[in-house]
C-alpha atoms as a PDB file:
ATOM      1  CA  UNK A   1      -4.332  10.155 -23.208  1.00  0.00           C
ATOM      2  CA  UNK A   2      -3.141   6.695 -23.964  1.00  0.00           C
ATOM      3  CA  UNK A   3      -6.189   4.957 -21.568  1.00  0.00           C
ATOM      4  CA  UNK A   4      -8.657   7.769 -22.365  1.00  0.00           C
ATOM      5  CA  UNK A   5      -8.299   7.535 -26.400  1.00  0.00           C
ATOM      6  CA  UNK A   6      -8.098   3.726 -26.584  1.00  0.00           C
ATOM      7  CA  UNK A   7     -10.573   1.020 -27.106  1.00  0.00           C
ATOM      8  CA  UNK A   8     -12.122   0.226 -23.588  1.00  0.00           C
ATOM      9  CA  UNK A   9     -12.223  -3.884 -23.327  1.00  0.00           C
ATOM     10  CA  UNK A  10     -13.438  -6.130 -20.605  1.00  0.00           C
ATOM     11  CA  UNK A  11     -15.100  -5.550 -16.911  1.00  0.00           C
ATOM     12  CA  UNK A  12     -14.465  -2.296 -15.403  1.00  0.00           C
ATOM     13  CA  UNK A  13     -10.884  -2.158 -13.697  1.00  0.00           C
ATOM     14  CA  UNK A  14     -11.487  -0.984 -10.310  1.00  0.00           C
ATOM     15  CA  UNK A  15     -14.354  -3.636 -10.191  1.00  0.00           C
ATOM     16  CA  UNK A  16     -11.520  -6.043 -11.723  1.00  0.00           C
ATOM     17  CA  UNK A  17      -8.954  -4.567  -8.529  1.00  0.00           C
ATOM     18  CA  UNK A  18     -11.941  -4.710  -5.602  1.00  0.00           C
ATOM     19  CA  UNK A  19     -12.358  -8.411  -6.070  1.00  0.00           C
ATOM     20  CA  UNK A  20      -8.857  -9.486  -7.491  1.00  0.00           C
ATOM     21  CA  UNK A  21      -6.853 -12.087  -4.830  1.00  0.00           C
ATOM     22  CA  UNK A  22      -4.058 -10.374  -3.106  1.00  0.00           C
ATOM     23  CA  UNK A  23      -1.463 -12.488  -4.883  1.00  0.00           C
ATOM     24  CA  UNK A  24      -2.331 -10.229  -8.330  1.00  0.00           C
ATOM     25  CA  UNK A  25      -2.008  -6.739  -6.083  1.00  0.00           C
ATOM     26  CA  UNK A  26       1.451  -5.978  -7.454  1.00  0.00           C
ATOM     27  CA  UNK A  27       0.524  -6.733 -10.869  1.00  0.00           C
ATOM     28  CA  UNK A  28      -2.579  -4.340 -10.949  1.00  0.00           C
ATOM     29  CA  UNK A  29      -0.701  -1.672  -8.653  1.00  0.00           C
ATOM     30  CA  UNK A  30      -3.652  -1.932  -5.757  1.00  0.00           C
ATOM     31  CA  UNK A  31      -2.198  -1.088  -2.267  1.00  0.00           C
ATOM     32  CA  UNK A  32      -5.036  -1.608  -0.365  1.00  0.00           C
ATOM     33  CA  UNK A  33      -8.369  -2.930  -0.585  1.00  0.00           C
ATOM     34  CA  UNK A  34     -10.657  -2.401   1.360  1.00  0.00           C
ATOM     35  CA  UNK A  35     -14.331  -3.381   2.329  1.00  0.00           C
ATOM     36  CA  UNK A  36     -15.365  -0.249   0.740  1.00  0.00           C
ATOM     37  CA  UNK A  37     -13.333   1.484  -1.367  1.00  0.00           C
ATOM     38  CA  UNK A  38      -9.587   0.665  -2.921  1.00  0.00           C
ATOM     39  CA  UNK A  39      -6.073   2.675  -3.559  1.00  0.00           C
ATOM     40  CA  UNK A  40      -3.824   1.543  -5.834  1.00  0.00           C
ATOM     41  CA  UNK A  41      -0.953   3.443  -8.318  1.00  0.00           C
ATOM     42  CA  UNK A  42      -2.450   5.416 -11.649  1.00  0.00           C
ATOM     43  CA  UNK A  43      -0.907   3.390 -14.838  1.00  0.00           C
ATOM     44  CA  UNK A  44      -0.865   6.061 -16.621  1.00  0.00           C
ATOM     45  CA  UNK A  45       0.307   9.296 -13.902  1.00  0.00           C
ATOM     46  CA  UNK A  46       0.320  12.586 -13.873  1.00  0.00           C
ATOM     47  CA  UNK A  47       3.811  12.547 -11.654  1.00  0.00           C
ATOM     48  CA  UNK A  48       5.205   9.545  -9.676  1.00  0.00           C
ATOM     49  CA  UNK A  49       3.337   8.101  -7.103  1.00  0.00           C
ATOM     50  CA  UNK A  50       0.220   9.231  -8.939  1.00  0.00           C
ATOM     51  CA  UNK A  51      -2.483   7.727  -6.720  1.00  0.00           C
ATOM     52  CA  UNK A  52      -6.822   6.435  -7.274  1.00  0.00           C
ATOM     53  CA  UNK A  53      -8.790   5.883  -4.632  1.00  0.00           C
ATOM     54  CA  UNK A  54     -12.462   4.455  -5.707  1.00  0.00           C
ATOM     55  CA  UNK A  55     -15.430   2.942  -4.015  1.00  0.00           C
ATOM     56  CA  UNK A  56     -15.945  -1.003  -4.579  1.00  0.00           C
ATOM     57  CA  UNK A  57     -19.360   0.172  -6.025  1.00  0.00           C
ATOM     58  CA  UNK A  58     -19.823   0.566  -9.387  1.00  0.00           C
ATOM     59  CA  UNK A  59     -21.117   4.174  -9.338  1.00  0.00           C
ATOM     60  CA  UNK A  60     -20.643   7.232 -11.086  1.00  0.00           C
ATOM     61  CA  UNK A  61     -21.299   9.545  -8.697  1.00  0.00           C
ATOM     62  CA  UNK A  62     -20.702  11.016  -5.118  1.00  0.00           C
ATOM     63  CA  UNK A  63     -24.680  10.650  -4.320  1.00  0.00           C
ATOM     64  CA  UNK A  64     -25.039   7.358  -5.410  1.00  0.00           C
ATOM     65  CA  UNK A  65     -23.063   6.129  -3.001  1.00  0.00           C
ATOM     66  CA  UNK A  66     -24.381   4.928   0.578  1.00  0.00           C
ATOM     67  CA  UNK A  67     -23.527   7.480   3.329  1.00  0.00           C
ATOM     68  CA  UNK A  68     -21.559   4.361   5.098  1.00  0.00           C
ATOM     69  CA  UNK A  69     -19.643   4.158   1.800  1.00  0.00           C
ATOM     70  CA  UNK A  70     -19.331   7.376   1.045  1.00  0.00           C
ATOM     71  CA  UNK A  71     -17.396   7.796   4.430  1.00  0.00           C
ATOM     72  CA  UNK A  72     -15.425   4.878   4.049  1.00  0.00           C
ATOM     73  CA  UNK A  73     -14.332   6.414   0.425  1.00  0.00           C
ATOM     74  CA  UNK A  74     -13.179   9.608   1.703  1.00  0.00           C
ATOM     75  CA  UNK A  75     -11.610   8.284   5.030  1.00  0.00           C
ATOM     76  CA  UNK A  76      -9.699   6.202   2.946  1.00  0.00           C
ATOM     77  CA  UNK A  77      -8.930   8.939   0.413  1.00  0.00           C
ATOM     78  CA  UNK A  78      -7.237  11.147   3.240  1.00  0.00           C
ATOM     79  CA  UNK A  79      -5.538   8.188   4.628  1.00  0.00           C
ATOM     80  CA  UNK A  80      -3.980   7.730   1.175  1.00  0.00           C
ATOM     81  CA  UNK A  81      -2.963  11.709   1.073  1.00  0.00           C
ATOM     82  CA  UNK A  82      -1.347  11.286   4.183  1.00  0.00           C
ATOM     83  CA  UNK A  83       0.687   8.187   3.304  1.00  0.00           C
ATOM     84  CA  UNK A  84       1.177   9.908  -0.179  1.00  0.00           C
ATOM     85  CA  UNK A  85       3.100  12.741   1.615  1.00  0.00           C
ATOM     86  CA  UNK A  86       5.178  10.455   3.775  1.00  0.00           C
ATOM     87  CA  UNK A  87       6.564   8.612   0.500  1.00  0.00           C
ATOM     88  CA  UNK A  88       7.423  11.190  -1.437  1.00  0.00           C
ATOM     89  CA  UNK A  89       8.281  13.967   0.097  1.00  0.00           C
ATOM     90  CA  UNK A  90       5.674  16.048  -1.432  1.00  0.00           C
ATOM     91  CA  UNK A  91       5.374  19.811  -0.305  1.00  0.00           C
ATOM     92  CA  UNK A  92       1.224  19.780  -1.752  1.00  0.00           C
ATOM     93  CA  UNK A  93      -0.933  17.719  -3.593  1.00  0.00           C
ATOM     94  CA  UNK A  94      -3.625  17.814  -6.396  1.00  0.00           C
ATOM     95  CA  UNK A  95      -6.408  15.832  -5.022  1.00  0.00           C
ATOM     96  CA  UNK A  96     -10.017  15.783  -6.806  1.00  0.00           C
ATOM     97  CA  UNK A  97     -12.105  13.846  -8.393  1.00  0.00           C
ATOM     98  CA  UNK A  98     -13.602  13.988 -12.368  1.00  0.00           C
ATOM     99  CA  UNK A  99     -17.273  13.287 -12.853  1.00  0.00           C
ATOM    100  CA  UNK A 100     -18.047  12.750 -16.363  1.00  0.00           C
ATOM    101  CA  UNK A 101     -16.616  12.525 -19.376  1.00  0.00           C
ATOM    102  CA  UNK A 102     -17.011  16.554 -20.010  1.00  0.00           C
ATOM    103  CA  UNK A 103     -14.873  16.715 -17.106  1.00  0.00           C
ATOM    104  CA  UNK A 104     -11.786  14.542 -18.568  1.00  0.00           C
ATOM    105  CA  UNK A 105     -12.670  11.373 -16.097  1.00  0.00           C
ATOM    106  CA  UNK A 106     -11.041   8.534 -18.201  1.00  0.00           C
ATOM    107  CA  UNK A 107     -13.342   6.122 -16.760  1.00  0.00           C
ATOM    108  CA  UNK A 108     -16.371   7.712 -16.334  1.00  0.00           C
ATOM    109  CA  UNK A 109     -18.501   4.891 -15.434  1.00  0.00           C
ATOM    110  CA  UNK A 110     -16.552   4.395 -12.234  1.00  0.00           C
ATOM    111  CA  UNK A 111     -16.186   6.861  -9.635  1.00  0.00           C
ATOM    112  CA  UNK A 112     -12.654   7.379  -8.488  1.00  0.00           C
ATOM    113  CA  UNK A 113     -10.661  10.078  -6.896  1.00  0.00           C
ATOM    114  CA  UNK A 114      -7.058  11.239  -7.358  1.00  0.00           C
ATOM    115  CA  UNK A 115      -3.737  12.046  -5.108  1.00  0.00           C
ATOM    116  CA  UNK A 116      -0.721  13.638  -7.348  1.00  0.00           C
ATOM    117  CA  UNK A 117       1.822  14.711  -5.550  1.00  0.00           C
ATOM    118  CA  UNK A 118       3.671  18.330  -6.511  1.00  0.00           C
ATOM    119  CA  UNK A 119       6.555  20.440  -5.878  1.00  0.00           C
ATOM    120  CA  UNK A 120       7.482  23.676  -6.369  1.00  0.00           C
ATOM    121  CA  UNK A 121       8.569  24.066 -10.124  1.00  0.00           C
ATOM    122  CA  UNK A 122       7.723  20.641 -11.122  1.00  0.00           C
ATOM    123  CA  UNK A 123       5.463  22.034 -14.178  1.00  0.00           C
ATOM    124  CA  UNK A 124       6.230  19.548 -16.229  1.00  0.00           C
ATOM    125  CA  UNK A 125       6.186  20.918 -20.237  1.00  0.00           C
ATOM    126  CA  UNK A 126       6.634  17.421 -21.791  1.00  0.00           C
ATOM    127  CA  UNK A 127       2.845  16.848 -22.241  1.00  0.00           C
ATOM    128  CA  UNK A 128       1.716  19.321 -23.493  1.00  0.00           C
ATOM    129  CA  UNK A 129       4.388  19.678 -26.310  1.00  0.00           C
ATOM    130  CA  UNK A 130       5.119  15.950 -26.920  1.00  0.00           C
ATOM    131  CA  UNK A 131       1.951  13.641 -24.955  1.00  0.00           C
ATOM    132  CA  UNK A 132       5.035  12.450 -23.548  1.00  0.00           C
ATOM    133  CA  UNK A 133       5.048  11.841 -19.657  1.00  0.00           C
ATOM    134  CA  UNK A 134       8.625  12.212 -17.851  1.00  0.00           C
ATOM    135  CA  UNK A 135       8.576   9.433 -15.116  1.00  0.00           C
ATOM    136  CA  UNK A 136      11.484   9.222 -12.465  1.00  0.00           C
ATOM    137  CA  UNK A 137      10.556   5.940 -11.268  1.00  0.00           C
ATOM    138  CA  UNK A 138       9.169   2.590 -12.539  1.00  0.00           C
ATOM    139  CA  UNK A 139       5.745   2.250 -11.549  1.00  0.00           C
ATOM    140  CA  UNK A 140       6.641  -1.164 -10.110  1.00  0.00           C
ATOM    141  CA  UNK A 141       9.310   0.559  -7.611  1.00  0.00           C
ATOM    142  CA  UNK A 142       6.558   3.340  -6.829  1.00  0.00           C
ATOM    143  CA  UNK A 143       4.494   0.075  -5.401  1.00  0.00           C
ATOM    144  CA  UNK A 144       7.100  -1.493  -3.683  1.00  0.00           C
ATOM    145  CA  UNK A 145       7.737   1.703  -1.569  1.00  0.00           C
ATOM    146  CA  UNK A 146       3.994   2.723  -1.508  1.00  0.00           C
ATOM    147  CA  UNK A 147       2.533  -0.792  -0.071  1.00  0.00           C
ATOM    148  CA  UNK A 148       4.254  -0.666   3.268  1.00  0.00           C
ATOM    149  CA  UNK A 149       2.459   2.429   3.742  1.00  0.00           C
ATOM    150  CA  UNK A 150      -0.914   0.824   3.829  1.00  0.00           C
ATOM    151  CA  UNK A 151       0.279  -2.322   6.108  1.00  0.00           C
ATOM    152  CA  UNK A 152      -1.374  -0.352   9.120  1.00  0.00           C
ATOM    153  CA  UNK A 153      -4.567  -0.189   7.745  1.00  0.00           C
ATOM    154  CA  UNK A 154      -7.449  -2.364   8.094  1.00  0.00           C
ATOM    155  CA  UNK A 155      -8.308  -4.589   4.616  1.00  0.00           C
ATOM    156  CA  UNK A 156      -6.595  -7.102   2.154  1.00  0.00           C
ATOM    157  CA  UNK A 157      -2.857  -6.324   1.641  1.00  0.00           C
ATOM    158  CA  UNK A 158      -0.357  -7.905  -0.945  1.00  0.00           C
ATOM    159  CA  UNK A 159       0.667 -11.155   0.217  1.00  0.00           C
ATOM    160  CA  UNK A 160       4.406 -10.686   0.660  1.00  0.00           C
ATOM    161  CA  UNK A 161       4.958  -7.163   1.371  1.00  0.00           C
ATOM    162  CA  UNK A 162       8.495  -5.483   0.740  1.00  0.00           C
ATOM    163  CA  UNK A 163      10.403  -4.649   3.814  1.00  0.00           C
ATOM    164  CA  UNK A 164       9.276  -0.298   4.467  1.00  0.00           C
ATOM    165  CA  UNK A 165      11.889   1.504   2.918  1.00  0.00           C
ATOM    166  CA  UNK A 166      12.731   4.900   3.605  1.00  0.00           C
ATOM    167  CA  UNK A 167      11.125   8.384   2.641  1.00  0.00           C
ATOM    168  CA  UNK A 168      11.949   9.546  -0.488  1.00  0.00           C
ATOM    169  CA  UNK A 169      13.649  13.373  -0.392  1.00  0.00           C
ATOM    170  CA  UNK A 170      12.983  15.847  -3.292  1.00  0.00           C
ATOM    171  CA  UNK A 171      14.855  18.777  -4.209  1.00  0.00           C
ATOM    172  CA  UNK A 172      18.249  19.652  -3.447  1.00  0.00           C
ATOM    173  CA  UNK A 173      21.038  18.011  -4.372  1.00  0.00           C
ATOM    174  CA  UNK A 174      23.052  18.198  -7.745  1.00  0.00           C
ATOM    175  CA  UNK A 175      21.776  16.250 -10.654  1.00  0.00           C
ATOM    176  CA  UNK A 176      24.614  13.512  -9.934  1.00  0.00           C
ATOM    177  CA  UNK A 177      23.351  13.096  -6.554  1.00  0.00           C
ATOM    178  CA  UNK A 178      20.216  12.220  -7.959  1.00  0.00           C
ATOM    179  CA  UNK A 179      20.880   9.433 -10.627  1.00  0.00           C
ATOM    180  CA  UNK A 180      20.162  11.299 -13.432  1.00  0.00           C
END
């Protein structure tokens, strides 16, 4: 709600992510960009790991995009799924995109899909009582075990990439084991 009820300044962000240098990837959360389309980590998530995938075009819409772009988008938007799983352990995803306004897209004017990980009883009340979000993770740790993901696919990658840590487990455990 934070993004979506706020005053909108400056060029469009994904616009701002498809042509920023790799040294300013971990700053903007971007993971990957690519000649057509871009991933990086949702500032404002649904759940942890929270990922957008969006064409470089500015469009607002699926048929506005080239088929070659198109394709490139939703390659890269199942690659990201895939990697997505690997990270977090995720036993299903939420993965759709918003088009319009009507349809609670928070930037409308740019096309962009998401990837939000779930788990079985993870309904999370805190939002709806509170517009509070519960997150288990910085965002900047989320990126730092997300990125290596992406290293073996083609496009512009982060300069210095952390070493690949490993998968994240859900579930189980006592509360102690978990750090909280």
């Amino acid at each position: 709600m934070e993004y979506i009820l706020g005053v909108k300044q400056g060029a469009c962000i994904f616009c701002d992510f498809g042509s920023a240098p790799p040294a300013a990837y971990r700053e903007k959360l971007v993971l990957l960009v690519q000649p057509h389309a871009l991933v990086c980590l949702n500032r404002y998530p649904f759940a942890a790991a929270h990922l957008l995938v969006a064409p470089r075009r500015h469009v607002s819409d699926l048929g506005e995009l080239p088929a070659d772009e198109y394709d490139a988008l939703m390659h890269l938007l199942r690659d990201a799924c895939a990697r997505l799983r690997t990270s977090t352990g995720a036993e299903g995803l939420n993965v759709g995109f918003n088009l319009g306004k009507a349809s609670g897209a928070g930037i409308a004017d740019h096309l962009h899909g998401h990837a939000v990980p779930r788990w079985n009883g993870d309904v999370n009340f805190m939002p709806v009582l509170a517009d509070v979000r519960v997150m288990p993770e910085h965002l900047d740790e989320t990126w730092q075990r997300m990125v290596p993901l992406f290293a073996d696919l083609p496009g512009e990658h982060p300069e210095t990439p952390p070493p690949r840590p490993p998968p994240r487990k859900q579930g189980g455990g006592s509360a102690d084991s978990q750090g909280t």
